[in-house]
Protein backbone atom coordinates (compact mmCIF):
# COMPACT_ATOMS: atom_id res chain seq x y z
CA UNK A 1 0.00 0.00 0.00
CA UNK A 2 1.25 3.46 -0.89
CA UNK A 3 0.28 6.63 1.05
CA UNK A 4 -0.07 10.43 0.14
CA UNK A 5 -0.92 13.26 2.77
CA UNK A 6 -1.00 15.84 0.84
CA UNK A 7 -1.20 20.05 2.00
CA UNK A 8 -1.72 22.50 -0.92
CA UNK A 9 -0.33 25.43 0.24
CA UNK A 10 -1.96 29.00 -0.95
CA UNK A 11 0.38 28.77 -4.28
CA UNK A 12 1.37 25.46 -4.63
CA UNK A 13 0.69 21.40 -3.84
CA UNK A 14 3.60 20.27 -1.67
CA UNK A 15 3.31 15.93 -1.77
CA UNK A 16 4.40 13.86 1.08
CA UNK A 17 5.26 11.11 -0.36
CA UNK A 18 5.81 7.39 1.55
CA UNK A 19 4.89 3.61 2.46
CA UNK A 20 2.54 3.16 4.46
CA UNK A 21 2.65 5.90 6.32
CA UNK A 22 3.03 5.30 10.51
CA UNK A 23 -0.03 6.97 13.06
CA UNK A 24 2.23 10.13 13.23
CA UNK A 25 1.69 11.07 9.30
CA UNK A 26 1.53 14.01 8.70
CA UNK A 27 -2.64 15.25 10.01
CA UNK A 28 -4.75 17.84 8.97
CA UNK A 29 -4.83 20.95 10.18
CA UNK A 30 -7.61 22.65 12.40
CA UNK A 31 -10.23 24.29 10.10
CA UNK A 32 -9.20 27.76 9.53
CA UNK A 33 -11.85 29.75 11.93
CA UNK A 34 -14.69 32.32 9.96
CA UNK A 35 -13.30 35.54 9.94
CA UNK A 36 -16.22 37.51 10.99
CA UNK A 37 -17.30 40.85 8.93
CA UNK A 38 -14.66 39.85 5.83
CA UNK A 39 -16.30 40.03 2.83
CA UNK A 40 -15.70 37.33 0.53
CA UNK A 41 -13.59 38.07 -2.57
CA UNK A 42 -14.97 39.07 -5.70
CA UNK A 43 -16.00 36.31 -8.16
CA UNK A 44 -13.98 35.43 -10.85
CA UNK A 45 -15.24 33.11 -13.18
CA UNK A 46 -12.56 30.28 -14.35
CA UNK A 47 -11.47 30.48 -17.81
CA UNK A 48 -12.70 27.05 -18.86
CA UNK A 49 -14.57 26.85 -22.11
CA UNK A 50 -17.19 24.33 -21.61
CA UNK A 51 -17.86 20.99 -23.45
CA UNK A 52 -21.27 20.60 -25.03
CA UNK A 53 -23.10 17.99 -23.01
CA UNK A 54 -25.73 16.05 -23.80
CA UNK A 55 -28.69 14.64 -22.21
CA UNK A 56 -29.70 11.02 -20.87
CA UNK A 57 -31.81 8.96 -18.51
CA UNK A 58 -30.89 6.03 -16.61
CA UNK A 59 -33.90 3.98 -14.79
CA UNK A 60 -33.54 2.35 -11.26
CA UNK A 61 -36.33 0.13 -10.23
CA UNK A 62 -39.09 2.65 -12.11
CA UNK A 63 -36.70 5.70 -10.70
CA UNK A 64 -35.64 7.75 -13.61
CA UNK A 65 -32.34 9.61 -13.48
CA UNK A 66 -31.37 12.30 -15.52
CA UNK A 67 -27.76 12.18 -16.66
CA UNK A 68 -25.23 14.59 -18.92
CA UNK A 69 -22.49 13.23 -20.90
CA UNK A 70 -19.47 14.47 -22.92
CA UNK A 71 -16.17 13.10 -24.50
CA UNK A 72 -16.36 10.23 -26.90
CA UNK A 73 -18.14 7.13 -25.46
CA UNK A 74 -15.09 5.09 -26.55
CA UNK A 75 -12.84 6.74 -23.80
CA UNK A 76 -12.71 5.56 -20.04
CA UNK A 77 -15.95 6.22 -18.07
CA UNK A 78 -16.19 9.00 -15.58
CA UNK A 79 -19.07 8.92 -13.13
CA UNK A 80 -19.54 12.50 -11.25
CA UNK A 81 -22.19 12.63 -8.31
CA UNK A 82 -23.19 16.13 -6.54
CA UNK A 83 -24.46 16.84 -3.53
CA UNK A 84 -26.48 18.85 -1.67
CA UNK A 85 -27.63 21.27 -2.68
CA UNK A 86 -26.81 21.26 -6.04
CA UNK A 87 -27.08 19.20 -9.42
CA UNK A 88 -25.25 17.86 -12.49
CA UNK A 89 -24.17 21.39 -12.83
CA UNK A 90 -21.73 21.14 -9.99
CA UNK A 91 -18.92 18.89 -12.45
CA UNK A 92 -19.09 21.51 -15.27
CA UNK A 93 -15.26 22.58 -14.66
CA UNK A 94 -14.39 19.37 -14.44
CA UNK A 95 -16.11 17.35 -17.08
CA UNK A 96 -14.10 20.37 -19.12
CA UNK A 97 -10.94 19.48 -18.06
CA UNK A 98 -11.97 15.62 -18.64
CA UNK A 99 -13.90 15.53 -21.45
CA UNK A 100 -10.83 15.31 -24.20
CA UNK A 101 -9.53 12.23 -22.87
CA UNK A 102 -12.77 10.25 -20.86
CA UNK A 103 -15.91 9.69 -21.55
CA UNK A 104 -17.57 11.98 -18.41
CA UNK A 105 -21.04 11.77 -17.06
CA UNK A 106 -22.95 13.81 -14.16
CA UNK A 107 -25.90 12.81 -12.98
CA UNK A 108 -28.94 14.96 -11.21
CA UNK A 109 -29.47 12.37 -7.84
CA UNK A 110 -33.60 11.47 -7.40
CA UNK A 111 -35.15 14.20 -5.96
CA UNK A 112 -33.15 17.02 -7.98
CA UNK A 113 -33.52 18.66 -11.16
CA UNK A 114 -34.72 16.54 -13.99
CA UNK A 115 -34.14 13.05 -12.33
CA UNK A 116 -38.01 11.17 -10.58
CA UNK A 117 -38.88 12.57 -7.02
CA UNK A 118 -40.28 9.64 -5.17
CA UNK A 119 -41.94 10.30 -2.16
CA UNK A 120 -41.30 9.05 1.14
CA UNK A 121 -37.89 9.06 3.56
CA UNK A 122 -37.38 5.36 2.46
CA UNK A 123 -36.71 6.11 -1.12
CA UNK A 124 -33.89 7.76 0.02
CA UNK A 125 -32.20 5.14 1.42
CA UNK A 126 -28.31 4.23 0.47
CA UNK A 127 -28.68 0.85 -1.30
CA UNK A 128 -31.16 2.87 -3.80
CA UNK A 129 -28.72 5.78 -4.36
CA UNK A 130 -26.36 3.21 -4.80
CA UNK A 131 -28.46 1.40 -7.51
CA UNK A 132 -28.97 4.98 -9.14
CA UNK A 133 -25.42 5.21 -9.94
CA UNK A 134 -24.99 1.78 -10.97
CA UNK A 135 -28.40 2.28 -13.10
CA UNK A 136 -26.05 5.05 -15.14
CA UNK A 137 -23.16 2.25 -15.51
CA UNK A 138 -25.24 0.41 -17.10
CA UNK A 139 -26.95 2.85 -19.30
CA UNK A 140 -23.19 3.62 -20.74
CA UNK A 141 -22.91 0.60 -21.57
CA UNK A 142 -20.19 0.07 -19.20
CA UNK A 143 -19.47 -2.53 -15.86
CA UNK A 144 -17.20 -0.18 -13.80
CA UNK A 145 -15.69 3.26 -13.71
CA UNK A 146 -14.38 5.99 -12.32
CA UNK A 147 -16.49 7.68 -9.26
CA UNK A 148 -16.35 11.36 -8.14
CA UNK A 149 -18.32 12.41 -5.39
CA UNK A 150 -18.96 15.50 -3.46
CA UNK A 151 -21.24 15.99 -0.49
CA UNK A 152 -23.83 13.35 -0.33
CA UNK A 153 -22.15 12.33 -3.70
CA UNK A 154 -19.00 11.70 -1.72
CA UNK A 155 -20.91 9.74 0.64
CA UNK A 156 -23.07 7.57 -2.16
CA UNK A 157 -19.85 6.88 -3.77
CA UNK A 158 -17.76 5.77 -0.84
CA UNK A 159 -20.83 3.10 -0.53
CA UNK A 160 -20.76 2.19 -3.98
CA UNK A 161 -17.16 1.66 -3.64
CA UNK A 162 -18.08 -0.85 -0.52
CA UNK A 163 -20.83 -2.06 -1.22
CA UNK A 164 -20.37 -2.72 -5.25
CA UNK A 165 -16.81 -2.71 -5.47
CA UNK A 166 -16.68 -4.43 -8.95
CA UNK A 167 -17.91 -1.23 -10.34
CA UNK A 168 -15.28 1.18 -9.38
CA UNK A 169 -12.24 1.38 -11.27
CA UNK A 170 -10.73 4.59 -9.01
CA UNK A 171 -12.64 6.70 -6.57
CA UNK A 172 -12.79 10.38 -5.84
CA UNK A 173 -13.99 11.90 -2.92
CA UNK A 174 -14.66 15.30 -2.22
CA UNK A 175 -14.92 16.61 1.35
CA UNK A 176 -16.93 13.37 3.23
CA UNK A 177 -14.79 11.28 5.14
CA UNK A 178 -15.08 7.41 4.75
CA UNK A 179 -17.96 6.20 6.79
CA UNK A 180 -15.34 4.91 9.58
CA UNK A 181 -13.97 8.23 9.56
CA UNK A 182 -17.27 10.26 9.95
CA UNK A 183 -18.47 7.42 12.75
CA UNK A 184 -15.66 8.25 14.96
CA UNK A 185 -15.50 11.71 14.52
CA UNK A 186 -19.43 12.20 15.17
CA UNK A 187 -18.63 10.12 18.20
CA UNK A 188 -15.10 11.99 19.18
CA UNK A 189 -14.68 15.33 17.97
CA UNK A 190 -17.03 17.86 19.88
CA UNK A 191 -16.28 20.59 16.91
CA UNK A 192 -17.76 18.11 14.31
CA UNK A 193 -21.34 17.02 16.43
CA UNK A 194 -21.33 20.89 16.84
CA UNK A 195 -21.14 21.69 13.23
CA UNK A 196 -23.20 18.75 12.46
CA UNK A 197 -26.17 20.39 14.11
CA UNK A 198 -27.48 21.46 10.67
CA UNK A 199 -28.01 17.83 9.49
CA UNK A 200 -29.95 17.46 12.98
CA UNK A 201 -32.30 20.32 11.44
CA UNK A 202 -32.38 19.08 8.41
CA UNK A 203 -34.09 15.95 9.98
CA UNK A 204 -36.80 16.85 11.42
CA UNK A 205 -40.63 16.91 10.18
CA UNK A 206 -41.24 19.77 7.63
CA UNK A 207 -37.75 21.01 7.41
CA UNK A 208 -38.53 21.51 3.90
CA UNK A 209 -41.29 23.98 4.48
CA UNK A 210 -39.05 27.06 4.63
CA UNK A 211 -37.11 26.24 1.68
CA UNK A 212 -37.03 28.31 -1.79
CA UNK A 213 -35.12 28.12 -5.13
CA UNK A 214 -33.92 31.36 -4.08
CA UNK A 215 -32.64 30.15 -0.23
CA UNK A 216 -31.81 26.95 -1.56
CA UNK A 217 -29.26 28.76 -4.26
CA UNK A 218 -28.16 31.35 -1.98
CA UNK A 219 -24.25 30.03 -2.46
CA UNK A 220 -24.08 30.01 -6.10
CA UNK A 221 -21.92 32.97 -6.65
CA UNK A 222 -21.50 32.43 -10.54
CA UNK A 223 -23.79 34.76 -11.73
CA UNK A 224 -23.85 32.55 -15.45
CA UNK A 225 -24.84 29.91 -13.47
CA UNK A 226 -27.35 31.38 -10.96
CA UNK A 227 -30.28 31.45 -13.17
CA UNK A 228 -29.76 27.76 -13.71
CA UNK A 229 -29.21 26.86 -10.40
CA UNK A 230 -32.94 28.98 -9.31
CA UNK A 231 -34.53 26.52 -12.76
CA UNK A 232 -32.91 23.64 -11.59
CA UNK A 233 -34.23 24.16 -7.98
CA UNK A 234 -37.25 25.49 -8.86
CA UNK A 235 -38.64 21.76 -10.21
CA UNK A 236 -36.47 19.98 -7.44
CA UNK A 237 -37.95 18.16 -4.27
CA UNK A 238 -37.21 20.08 -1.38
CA UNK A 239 -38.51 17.32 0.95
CA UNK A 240 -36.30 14.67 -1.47
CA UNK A 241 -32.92 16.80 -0.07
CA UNK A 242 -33.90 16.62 3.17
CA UNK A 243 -34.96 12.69 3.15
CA UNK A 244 -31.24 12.06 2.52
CA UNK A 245 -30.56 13.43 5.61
CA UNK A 246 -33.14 11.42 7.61
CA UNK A 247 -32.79 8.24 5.76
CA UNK A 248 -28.46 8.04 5.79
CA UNK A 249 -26.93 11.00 7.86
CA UNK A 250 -25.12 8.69 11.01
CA UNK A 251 -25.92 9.39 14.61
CA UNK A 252 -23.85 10.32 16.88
CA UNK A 253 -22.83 7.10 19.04
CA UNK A 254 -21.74 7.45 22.98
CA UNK A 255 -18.64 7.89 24.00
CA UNK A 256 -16.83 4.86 23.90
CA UNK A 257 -18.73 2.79 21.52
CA UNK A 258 -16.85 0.37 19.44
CA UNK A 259 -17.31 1.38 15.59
CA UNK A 260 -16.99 -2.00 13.44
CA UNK A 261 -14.35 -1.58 10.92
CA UNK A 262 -15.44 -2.20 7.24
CA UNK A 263 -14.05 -4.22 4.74
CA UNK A 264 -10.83 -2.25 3.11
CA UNK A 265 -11.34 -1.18 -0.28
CA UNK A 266 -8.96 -2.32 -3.25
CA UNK A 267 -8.88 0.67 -5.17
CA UNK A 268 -6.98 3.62 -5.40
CA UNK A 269 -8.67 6.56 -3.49
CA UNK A 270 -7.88 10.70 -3.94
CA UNK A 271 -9.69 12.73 -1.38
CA UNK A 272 -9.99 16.35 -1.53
CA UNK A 273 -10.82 18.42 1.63
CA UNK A 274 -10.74 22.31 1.98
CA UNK A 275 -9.46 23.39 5.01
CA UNK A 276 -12.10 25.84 5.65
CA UNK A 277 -15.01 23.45 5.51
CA UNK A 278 -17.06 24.24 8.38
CA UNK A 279 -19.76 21.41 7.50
CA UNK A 280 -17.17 18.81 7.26
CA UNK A 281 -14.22 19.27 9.22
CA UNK A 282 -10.83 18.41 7.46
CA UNK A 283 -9.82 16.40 10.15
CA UNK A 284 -12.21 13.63 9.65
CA UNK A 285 -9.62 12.34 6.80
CA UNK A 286 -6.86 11.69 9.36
CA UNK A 287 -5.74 8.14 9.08
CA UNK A 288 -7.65 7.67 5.42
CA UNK A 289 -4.57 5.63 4.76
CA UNK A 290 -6.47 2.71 6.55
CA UNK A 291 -9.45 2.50 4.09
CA UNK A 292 -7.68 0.68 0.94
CA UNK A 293 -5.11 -1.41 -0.11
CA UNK A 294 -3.87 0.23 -2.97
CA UNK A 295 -2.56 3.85 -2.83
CA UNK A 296 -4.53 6.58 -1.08
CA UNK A 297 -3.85 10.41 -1.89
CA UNK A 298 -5.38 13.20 0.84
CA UNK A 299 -5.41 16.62 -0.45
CA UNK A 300 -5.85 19.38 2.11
CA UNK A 301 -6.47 22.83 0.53
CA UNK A 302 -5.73 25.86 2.65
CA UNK A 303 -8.37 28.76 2.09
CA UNK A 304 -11.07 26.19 0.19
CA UNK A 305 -14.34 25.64 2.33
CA UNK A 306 -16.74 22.99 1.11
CA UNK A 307 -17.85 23.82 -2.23
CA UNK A 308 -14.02 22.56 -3.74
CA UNK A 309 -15.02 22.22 -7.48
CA UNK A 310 -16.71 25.54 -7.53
CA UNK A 311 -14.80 27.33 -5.25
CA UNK A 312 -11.62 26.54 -6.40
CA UNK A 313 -12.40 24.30 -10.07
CA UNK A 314 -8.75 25.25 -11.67
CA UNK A 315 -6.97 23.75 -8.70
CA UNK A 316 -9.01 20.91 -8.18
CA UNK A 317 -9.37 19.63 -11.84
CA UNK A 318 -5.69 20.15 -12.15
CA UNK A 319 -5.11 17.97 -8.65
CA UNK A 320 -7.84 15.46 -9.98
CA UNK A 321 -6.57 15.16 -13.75
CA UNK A 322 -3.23 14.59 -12.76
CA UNK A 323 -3.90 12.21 -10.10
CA UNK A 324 -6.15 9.97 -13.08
CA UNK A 325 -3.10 10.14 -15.52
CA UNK A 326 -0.57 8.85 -13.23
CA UNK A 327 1.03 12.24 -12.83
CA UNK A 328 0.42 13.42 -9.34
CA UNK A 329 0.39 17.11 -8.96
CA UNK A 330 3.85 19.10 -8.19
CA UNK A 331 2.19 22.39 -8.04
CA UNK A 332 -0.98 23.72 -8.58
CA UNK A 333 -1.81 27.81 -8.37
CA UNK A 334 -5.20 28.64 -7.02
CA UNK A 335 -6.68 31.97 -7.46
């Protein structure tokens, strides 16, 4: 097994490279706190020239899912899943940068944007996200490939990775730590079950009652893209996003209960935090090095909250496309 921890520094990606790392690897630092009454940076849009994509479904046990493609279906499959709350829109960047040389495809999960809105908290449940992304495998024509995930993405796709592991060829995760990971840091880490406190929200009866397109989109701050996030969310399920929080967020066990270890995985694994997450604290991917047997690469990007591929899509595409070729990053700028 071979082990990256890596820290991108404001300028540059600085690799720590090694064998099975010891317990002492290098860790991730602290979130960076809020600085209160800074006002974020103006937005400037990446200079990416976008792919044209085209439109597909996918069906799951009478679920239809709405899916995008681009790059020629010849090339290596790319599977991109978003999170909340957001849609295939999310992977534009980065189907971009990946389009020339795989075949990439991001799909809108059920309850979002063009994909079926089944009703009910149990339609939401894991083994049926799972079955939505194999449900686009298959649609491509394809038995395995290549999983990115962000945000409940992140989360489906470390459980397709477990749970279907003849599927995934290489997985990506972006910001969610490996189920082990988030188990013991829900049941350790005071700063996490604080920060979690939204996902408690989020779970009870008629959370979704106070929710808009407009509220719901309030983070987009590509203004392109903001009147297609407000369509998008517009004809979404409000009650759908917040059924993946009551049907798969994890509870926070008592101190001191065991946490069963799950099976290791046998793929090769980048994970991508930003520092300044505040849902998802960056410390959660300590000891990631435990989850596979092949190599495992952790990213931690200084000044990068939870929204990587849109906060920061120049940096992360380059970390991600070089990582997929065999040609780990050396230095990355991010602006």
């Amino acid at each position: 097994m071979q082990t990256r921890h890596v820290v991108a520094a404001a300028c540059a990606v600085l690799l720590l490279g090694g064998a099975a790392l010891a317990q002492n690897a290098a860790q991730a630092p602290a979130a960076a706190p809020a600085r209160a009454g800074t006002p974020p940076a103006p937005y400037v849009a990446p200079k990416i020239k976008l792919p044209k994509f085209e439109d597909h479904y996918a069906t799951n046990g009478g679920v239809k899912i709405h899916y995008v493609s681009a790059g020629a279906a010849s090339k290596p499959l790319v599977v991109m899943i978003h999170g909340y709350p957001d849609y295939w829109y999310s992977w534009r960047w980065l189907m971009a940068e990946l389009a020339p040389n795989y075949r990439v495809v991001a799909l809108d999960t059920r309850g979002y944007n063009l994909s079926d809105k089944p009703v009910g908290v149990a339609n939401y449940a894991m083994p049926l996200l799972v079955g939505d992304v194999e449900a686009v495998i298959a649609a491509e024509g394809r038995k395995k490939a290549t999983v990115v995930g962000h945000d409940w993405g992140a989360a489906i796709s470390w459980n397709v990775a477990l749970s279907k592991p003849e599927t995934v060829d290489r997985l990506i995760i972006l910001s969610v730590p490996h189920p082990t990971n988030m188990a013991v840091t829900l049941r350790d880490d005071p700063a996490q079950q604080k920060n979690s406190n939204y996902a408690r929200n989020f779970q009870k009866e008629g959370s979704e009652n106070s929710m808009t397109a407009a509220s719901t989109a309030g983070w987009v701050r590509d203004p392109e893209a903001k009147p297609k996030y407000l369509e998008a969310f517009g004809r979404s399920s409000f009650a759908g996003m917040m059924n993946y929080y009551r049907a798969n967020y994890p509870a926070i066990l008592p101190p001191g209960t065991p946490i069963a270890e799950l099976p290791k995985l046998n793929v090769p694994i980048l994970i991508l935090s930003g520092v300044n997450d505040s849902a998802l604290l960056p410390q959660g991917h300590n000891n990631s090095f435990l989850r596979s047997n092949k190599d495992v690469t952790v990213m931690w990007l200084p000044g990068v909250g939870h929204w990587i591929e849109q906060e920061a899509p120049e940096l992360s595409n380059h970390a991600i496309s070089g990582w997929l070729t065999g040609h780990p990053v050396a230095a990355a700028s991010q602006r």
